[in-house]
C-alpha atoms as a PDB file:
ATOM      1  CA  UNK A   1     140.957 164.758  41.852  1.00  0.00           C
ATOM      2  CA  UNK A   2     139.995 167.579  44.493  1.00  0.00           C
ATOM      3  CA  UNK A   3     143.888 168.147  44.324  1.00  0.00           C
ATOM      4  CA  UNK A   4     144.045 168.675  41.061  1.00  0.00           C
ATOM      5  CA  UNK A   5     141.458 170.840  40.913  1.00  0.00           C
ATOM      6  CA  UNK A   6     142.668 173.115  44.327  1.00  0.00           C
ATOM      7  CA  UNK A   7     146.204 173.694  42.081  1.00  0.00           C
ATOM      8  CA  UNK A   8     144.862 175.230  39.604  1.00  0.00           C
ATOM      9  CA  UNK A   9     142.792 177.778  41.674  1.00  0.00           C
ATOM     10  CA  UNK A  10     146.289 178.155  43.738  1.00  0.00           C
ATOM     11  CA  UNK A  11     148.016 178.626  40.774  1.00  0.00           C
ATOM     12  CA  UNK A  12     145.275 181.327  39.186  1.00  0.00           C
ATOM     13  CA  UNK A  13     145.598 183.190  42.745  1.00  0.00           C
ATOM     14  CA  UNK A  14     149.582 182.779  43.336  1.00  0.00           C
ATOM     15  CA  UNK A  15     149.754 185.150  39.138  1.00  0.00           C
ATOM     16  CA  UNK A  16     146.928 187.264  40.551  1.00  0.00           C
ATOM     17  CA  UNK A  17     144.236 186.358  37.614  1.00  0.00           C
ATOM     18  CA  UNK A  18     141.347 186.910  39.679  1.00  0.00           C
ATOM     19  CA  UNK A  19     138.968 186.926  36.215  1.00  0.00           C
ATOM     20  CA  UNK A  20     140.365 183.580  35.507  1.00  0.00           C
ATOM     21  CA  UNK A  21     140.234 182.082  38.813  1.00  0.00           C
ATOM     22  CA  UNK A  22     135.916 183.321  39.424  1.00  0.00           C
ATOM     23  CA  UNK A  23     135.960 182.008  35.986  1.00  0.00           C
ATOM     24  CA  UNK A  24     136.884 178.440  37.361  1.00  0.00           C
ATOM     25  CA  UNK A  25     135.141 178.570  40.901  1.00  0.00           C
ATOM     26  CA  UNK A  26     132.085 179.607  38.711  1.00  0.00           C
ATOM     27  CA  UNK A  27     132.621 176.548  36.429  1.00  0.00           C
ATOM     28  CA  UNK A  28     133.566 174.300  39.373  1.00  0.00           C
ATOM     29  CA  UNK A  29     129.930 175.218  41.140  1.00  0.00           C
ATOM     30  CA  UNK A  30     127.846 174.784  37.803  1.00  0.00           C
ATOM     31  CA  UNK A  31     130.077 171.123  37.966  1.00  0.00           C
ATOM     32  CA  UNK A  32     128.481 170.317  41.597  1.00  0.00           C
ATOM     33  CA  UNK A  33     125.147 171.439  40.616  1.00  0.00           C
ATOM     34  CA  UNK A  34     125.032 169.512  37.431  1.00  0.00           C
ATOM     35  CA  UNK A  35     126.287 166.319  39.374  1.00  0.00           C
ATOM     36  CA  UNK A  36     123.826 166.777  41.648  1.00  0.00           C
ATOM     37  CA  UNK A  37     121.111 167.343  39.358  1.00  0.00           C
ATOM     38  CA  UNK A  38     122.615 164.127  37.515  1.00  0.00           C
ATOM     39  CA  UNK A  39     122.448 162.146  40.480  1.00  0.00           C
ATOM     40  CA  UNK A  40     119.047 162.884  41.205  1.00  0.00           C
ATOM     41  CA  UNK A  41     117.639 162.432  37.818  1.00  0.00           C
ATOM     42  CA  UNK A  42     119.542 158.717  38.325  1.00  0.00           C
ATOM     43  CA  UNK A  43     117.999 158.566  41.391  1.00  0.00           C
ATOM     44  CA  UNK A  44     114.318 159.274  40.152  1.00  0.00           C
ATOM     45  CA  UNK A  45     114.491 157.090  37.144  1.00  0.00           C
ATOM     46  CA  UNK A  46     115.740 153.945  39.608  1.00  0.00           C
ATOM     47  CA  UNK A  47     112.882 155.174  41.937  1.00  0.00           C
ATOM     48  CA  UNK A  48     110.517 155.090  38.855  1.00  0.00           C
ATOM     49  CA  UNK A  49     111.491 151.779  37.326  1.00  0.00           C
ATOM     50  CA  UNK A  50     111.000 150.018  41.067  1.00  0.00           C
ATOM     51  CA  UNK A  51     107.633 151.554  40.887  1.00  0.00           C
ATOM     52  CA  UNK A  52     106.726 150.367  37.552  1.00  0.00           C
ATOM     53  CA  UNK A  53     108.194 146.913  38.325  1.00  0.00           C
ATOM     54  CA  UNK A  54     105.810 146.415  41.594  1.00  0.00           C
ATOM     55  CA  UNK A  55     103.050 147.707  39.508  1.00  0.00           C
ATOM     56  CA  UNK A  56     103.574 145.392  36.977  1.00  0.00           C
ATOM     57  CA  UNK A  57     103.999 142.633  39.497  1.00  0.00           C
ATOM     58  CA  UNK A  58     100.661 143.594  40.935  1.00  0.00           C
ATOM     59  CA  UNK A  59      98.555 144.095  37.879  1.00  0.00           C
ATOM     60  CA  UNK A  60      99.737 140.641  36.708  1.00  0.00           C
ATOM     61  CA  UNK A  61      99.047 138.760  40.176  1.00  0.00           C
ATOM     62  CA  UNK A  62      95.510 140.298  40.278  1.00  0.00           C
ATOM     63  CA  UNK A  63      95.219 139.448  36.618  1.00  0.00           C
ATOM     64  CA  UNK A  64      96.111 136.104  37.223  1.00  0.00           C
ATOM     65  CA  UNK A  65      93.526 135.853  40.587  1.00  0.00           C
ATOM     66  CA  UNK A  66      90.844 137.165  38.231  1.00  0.00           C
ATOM     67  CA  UNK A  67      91.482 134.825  35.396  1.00  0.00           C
ATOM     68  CA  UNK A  68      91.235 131.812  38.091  1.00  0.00           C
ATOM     69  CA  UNK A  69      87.855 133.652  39.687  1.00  0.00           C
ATOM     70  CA  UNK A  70      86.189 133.683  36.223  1.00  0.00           C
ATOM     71  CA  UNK A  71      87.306 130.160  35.887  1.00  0.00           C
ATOM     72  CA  UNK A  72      85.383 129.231  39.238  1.00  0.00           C
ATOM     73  CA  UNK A  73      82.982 131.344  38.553  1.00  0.00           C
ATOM     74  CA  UNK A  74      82.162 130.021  35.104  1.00  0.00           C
ATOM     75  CA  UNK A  75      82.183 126.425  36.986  1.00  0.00           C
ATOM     76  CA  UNK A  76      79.282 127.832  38.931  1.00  0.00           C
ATOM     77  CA  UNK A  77      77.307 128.721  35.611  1.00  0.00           C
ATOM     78  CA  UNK A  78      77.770 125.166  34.577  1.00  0.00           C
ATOM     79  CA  UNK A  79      76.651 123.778  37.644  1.00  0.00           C
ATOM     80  CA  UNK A  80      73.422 126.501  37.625  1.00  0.00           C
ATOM     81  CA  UNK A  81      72.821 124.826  33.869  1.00  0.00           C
ATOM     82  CA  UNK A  82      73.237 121.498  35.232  1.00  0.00           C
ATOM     83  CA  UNK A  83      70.630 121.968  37.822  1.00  0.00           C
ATOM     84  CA  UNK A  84      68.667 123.744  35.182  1.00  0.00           C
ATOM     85  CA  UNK A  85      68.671 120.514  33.191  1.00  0.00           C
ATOM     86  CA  UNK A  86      68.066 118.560  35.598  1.00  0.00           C
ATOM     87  CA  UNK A  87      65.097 119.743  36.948  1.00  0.00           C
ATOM     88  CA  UNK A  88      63.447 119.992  33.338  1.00  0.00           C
ATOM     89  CA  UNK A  89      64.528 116.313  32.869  1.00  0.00           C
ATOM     90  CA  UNK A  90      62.560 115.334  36.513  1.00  0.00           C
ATOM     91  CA  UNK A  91      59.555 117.803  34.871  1.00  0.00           C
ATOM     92  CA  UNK A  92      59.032 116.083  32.118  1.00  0.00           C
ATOM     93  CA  UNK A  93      59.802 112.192  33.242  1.00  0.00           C
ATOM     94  CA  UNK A  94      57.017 113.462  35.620  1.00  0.00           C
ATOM     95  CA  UNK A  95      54.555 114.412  32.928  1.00  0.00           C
ATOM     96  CA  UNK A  96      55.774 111.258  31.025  1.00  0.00           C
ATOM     97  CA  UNK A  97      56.507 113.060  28.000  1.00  0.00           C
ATOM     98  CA  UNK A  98      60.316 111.222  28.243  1.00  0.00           C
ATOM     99  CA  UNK A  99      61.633 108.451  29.729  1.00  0.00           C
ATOM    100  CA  UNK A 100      65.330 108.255  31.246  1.00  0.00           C
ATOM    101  CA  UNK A 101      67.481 105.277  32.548  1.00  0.00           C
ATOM    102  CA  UNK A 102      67.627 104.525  36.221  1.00  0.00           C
ATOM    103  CA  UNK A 103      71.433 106.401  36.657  1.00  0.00           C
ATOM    104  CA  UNK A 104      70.076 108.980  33.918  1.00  0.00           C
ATOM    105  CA  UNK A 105      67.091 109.892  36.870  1.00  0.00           C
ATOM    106  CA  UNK A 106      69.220 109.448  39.747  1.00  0.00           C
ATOM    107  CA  UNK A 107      71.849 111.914  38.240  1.00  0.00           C
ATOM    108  CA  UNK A 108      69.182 114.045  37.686  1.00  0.00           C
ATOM    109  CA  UNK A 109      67.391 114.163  41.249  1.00  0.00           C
ATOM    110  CA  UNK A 110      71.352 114.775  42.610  1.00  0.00           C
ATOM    111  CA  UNK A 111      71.808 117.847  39.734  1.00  0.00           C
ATOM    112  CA  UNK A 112      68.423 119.447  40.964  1.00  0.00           C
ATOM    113  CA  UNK A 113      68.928 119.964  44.265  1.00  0.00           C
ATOM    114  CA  UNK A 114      72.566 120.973  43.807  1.00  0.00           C
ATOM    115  CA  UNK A 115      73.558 124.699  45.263  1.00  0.00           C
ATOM    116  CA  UNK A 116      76.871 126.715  45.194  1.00  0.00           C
ATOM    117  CA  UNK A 117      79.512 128.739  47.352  1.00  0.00           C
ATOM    118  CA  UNK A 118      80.195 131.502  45.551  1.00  0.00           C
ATOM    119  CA  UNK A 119      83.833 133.039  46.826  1.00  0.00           C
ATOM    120  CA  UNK A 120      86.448 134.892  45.629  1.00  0.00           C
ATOM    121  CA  UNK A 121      90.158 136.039  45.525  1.00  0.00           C
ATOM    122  CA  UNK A 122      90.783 139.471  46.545  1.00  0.00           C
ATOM    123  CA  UNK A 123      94.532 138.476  47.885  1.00  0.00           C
ATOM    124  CA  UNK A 124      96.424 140.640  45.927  1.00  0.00           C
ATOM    125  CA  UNK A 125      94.213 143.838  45.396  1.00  0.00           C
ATOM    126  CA  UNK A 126      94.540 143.636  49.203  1.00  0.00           C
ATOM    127  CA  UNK A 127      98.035 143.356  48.688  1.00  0.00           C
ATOM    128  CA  UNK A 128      98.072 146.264  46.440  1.00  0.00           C
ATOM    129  CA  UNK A 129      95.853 148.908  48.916  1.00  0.00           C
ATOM    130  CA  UNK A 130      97.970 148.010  51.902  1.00  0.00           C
ATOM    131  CA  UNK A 131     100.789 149.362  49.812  1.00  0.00           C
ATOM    132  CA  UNK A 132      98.484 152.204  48.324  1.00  0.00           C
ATOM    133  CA  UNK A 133      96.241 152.453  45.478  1.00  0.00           C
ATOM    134  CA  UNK A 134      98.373 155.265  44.014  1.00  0.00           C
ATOM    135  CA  UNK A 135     100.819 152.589  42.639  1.00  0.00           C
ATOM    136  CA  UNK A 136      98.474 152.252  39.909  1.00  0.00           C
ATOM    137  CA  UNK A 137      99.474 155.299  37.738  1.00  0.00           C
ATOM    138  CA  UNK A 138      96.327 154.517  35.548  1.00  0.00           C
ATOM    139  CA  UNK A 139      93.420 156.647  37.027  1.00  0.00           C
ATOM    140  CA  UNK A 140      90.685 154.691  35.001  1.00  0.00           C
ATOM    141  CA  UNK A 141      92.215 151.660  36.069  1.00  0.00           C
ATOM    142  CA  UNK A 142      92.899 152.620  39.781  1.00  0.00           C
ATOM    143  CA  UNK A 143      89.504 153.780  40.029  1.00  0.00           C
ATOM    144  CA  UNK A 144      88.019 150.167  37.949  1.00  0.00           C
ATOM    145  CA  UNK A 145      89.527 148.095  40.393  1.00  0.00           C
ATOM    146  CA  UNK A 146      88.489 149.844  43.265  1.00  0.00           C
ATOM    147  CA  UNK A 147      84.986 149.461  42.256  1.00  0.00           C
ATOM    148  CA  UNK A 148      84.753 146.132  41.526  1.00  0.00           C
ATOM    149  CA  UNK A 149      86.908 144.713  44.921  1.00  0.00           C
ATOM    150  CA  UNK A 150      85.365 146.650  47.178  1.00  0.00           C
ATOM    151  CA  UNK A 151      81.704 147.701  45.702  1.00  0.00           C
ATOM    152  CA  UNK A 152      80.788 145.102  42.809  1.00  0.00           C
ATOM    153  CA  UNK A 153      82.189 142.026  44.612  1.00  0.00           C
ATOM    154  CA  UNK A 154      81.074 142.531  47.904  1.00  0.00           C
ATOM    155  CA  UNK A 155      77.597 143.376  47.192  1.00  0.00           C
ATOM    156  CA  UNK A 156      77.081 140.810  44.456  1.00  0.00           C
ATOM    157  CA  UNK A 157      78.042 137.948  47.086  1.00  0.00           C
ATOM    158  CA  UNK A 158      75.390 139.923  49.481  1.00  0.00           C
ATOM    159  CA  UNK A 159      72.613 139.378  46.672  1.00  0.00           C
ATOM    160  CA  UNK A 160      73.518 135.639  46.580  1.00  0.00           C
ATOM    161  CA  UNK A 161      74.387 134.707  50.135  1.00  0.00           C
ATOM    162  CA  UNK A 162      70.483 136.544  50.468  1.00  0.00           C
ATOM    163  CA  UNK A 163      68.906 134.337  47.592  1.00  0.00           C
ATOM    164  CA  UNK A 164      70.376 131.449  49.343  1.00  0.00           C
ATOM    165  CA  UNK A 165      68.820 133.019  52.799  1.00  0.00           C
ATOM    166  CA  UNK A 166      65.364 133.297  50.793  1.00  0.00           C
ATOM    167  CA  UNK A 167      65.098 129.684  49.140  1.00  0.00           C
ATOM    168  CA  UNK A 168      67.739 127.228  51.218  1.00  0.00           C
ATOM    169  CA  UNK A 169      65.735 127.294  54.628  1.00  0.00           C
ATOM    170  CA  UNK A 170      62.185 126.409  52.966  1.00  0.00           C
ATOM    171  CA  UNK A 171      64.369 123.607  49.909  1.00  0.00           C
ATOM    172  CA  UNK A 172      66.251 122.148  53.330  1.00  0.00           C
ATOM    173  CA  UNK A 173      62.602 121.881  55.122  1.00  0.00           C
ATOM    174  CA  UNK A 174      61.375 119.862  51.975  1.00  0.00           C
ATOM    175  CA  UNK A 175      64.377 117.803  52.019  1.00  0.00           C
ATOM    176  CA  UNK A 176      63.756 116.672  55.422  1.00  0.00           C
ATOM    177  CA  UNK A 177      60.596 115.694  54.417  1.00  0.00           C
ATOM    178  CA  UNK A 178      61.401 113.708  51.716  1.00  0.00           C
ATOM    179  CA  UNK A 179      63.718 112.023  53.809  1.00  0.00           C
ATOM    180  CA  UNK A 180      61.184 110.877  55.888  1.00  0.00           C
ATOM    181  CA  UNK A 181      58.373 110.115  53.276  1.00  0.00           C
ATOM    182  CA  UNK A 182      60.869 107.358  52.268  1.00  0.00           C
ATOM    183  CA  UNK A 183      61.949 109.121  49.141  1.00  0.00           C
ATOM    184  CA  UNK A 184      65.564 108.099  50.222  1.00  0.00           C
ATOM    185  CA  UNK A 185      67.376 106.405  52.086  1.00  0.00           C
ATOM    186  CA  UNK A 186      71.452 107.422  53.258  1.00  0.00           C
ATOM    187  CA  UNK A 187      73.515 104.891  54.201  1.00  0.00           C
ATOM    188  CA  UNK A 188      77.329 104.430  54.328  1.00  0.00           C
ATOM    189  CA  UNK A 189      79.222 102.410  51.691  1.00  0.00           C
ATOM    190  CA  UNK A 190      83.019 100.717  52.029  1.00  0.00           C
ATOM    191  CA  UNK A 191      84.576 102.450  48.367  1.00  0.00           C
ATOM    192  CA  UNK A 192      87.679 100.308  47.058  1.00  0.00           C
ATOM    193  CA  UNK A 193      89.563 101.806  43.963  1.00  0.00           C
ATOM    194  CA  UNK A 194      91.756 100.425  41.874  1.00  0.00           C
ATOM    195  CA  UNK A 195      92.227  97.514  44.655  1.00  0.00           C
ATOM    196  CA  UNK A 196      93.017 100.242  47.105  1.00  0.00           C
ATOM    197  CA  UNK A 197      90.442 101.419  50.209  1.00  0.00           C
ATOM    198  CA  UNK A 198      88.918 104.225  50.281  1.00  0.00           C
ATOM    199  CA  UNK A 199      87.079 104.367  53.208  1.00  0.00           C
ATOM    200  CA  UNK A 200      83.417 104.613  53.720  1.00  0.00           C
ATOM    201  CA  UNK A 201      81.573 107.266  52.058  1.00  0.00           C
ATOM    202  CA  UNK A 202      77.968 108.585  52.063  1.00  0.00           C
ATOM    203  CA  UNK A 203      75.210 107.094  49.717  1.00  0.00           C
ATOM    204  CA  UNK A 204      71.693 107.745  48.475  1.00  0.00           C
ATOM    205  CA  UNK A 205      69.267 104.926  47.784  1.00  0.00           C
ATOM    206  CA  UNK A 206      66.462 106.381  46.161  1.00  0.00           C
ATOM    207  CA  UNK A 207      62.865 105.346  45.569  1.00  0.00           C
ATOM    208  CA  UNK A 208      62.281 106.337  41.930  1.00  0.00           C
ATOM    209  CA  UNK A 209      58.677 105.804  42.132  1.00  0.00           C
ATOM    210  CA  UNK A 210      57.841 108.318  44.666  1.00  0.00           C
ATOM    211  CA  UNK A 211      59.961 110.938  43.006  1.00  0.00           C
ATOM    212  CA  UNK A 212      57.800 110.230  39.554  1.00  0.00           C
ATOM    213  CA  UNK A 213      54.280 109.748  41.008  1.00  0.00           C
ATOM    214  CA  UNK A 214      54.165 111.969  44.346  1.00  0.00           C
ATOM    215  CA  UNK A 215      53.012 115.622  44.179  1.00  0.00           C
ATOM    216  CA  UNK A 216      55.152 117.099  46.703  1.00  0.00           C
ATOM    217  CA  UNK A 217      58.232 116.415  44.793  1.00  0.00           C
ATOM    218  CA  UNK A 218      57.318 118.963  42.093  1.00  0.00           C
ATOM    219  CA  UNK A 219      56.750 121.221  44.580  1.00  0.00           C
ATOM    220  CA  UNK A 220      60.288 120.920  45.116  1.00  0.00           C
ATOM    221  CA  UNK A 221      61.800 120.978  42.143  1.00  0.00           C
ATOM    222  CA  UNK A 222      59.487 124.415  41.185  1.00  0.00           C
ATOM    223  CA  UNK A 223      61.263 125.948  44.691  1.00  0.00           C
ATOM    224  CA  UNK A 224      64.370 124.955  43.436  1.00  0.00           C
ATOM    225  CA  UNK A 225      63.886 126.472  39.791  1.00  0.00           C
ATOM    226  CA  UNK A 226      63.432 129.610  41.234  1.00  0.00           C
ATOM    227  CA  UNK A 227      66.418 129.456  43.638  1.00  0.00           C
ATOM    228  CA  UNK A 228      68.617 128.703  40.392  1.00  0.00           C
ATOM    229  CA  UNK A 229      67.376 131.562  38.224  1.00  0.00           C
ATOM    230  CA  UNK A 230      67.649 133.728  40.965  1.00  0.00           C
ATOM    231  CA  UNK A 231      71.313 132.815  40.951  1.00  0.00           C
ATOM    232  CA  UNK A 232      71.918 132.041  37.230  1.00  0.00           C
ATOM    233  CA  UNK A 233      70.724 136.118  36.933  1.00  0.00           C
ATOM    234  CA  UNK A 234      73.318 136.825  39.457  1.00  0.00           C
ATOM    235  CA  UNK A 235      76.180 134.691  38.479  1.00  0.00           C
ATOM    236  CA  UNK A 236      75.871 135.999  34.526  1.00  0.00           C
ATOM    237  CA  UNK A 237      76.558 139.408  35.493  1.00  0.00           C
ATOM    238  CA  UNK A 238      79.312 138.569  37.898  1.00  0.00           C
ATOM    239  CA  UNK A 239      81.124 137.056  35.142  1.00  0.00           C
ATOM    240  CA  UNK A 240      80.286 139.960  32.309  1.00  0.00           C
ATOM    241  CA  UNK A 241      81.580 142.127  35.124  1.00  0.00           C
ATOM    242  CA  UNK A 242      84.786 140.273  35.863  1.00  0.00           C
ATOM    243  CA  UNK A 243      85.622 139.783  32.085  1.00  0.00           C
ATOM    244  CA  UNK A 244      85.535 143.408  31.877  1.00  0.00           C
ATOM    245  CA  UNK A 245      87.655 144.158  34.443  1.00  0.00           C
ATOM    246  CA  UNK A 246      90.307 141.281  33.161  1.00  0.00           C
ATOM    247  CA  UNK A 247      90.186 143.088  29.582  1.00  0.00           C
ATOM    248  CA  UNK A 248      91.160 146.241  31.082  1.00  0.00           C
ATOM    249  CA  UNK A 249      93.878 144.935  32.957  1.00  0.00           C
ATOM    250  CA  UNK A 250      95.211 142.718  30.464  1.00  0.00           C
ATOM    251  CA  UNK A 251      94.975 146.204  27.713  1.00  0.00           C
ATOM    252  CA  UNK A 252      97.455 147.703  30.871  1.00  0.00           C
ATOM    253  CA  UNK A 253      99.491 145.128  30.731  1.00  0.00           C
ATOM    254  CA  UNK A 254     100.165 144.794  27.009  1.00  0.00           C
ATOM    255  CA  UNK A 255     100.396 148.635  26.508  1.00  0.00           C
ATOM    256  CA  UNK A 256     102.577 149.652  29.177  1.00  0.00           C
ATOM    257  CA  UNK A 257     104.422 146.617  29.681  1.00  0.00           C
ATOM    258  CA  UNK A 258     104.484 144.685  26.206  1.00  0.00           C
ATOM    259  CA  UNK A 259     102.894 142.083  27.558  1.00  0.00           C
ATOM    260  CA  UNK A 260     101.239 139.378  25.642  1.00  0.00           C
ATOM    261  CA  UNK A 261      99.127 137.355  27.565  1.00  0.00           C
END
C-alpha cells in the first residue's frame, strides 16, 4: 500500500505537476489525520463501553448487597415485633387479663428478652471507592451513595450499638438476678434428630410461677420495652432509608442499562 501510494507522487514529480502532486500530499495528510482521529474515536468508545460495563457491574453488586441488607434488616423488625409481642403477652398474663399455654409463656419469656446485631454489607461500595467514585457518571447517584455508606450507615449503627450500651448492661444485671432468684434454671440437654446426634445443647427450665407472681420481673420486661422501641425507632428508618437508596439504584439500572429487575 505505501508503494502504491509513493508511485504516484514519483510519477506526479518525474511530469513535473507540482499542483497535482501538493494536491495528493495534501490529501494523503488529511488521510493520516482522519485515521488517526478514527482510531481515537474507536479508542474512546472501547474506553467508554469498559467504563459503563464496570459501572454496571458495580451498581448491580451493590444493588444486590442492599437488597440482601434490607432483607436482614427487615428480619430485625420482625424480631423487634416479636419481642414487642412478647412482652405485652408476659404484661397481661401478669395482670391476668389472658391466659397462655405453658410453651405459649415460655416462648414468650425467650421473645422478650431477645436483642439484635445489627451489621451490614458495604463490600462492594468499598469495592467501588478503591477504584474511584467517579465511575459513577450519575452525580445524584454518586453523591446518594456516598451518603448513605459512609454517613447514614455508620452513624445509624453508632445510635444502636449506644442504645444497646444504655439498656444491655442494667437488662444483663437483671438477668443475673433472675438467675439466681430461681427464675431458671440452664442445664445441658443430649438433642437426637431424625435418629441422628446432635450433640448437647443449652436449655432453660423455667419457673413459670415466679415469672407471673414476682414484681421484679415486670421491672424487667418495662427495661426491656424501652430498649426495643428505642431500636424499633432506629431500625424503621434504617430500612425507609435503604429502600430509598435501592429505588434509586434500581431507576439507574433500568434507565441506563435496560435493566429489569
Amino acid at each position: 500500500m505505501i508503494k502504491f501510494f509513493r508511485h504516484f507522487r514519483k510519477s506526479f514529480l518525474d511530469n513535473n505537476q507540482m499542483g497535482k502532486y501538493f494536491k495528493y500530499a495534501i490529501g494523503e495528510i488529511l488521510l493520516v489525520v482522519i485515521g488517526i482521529l478514527l482510531a481515537l474515536q474507536i479508542n474512546n468508545w472501547n474506553e467508554t463501553r469498559k467504563a459503563n460495563i464496570f459501572e454496571e457491574n458495580m451498581l448491580s453488586e451493590i444493588y444486590t448487597t442492599l437488597k440482601s441488607d434490607i432483607d436482614i434488616f427487615n428480619h430485625f423488625e420482625d424480631r423487634i415485633r416479636k419481642k414487642d409481642s412478647a412482652i405485652d403477652n408476659l404484661l397481661y398474663a401478669r395482670a391476668g387479663k389472658r391466659k397462655f399455654s405453658e410453651e405459649r409463656l415460655r416462648n414468650d419469656i425467650f421473645w422478650a428478652g431477645s436483642s439484635i446485631l445489627f451489621t451490614y454489607n458495604d463490600g462492594p461500595y468499598e469495592a467501588l471507592k478503591s477504584s474511584g467514585l467517579d465511575n459513577i457518571t450519575t452525580d445524584s447517584l454518586r453523591y446518594e451513595l456516598s451518603d448513605y455508606f459512609e454517613v447514614y450507615l455508620p452513624r445509624a449503627k453508632s445510635f444502636i450499638q449506644n442504645t444497646e450500651q444504655k439498656y444491655e448492661p442494667k437488662i444483663n444485671k437483671m438477668i443475673d438476678r433472675l438467675r439466681e432468684d430461681g427464675f431458671f434454671e440452664e442445664y445441658l440437654e443430649f438433642v437426637v434428630e431424625d435418629g441422628i446426634e446432635k450433640g448437647y445443647a443449652p436449655r432453660r427450665k423455667y419457673d413459670l410461677e415466679k415469672y407471673l407472681t414476682e414484681p421484679f420481673y415486670e421491672e424487667y420486661l418495662i427495661q426491656n420495652a424501652h430498649y426495643k422501641s428505642d431500636l424499633w425507632w432506629n431500625l424503621k428508618s434504617i430500612i425507609s432509608r435503604s429502600e430509598k437508596v435501592q429505588e434509586t439504584i434500581k431507576k439507574e439500572l433500568k434507565e441506563r442499562f435496560n435493566h429489569s429487575n
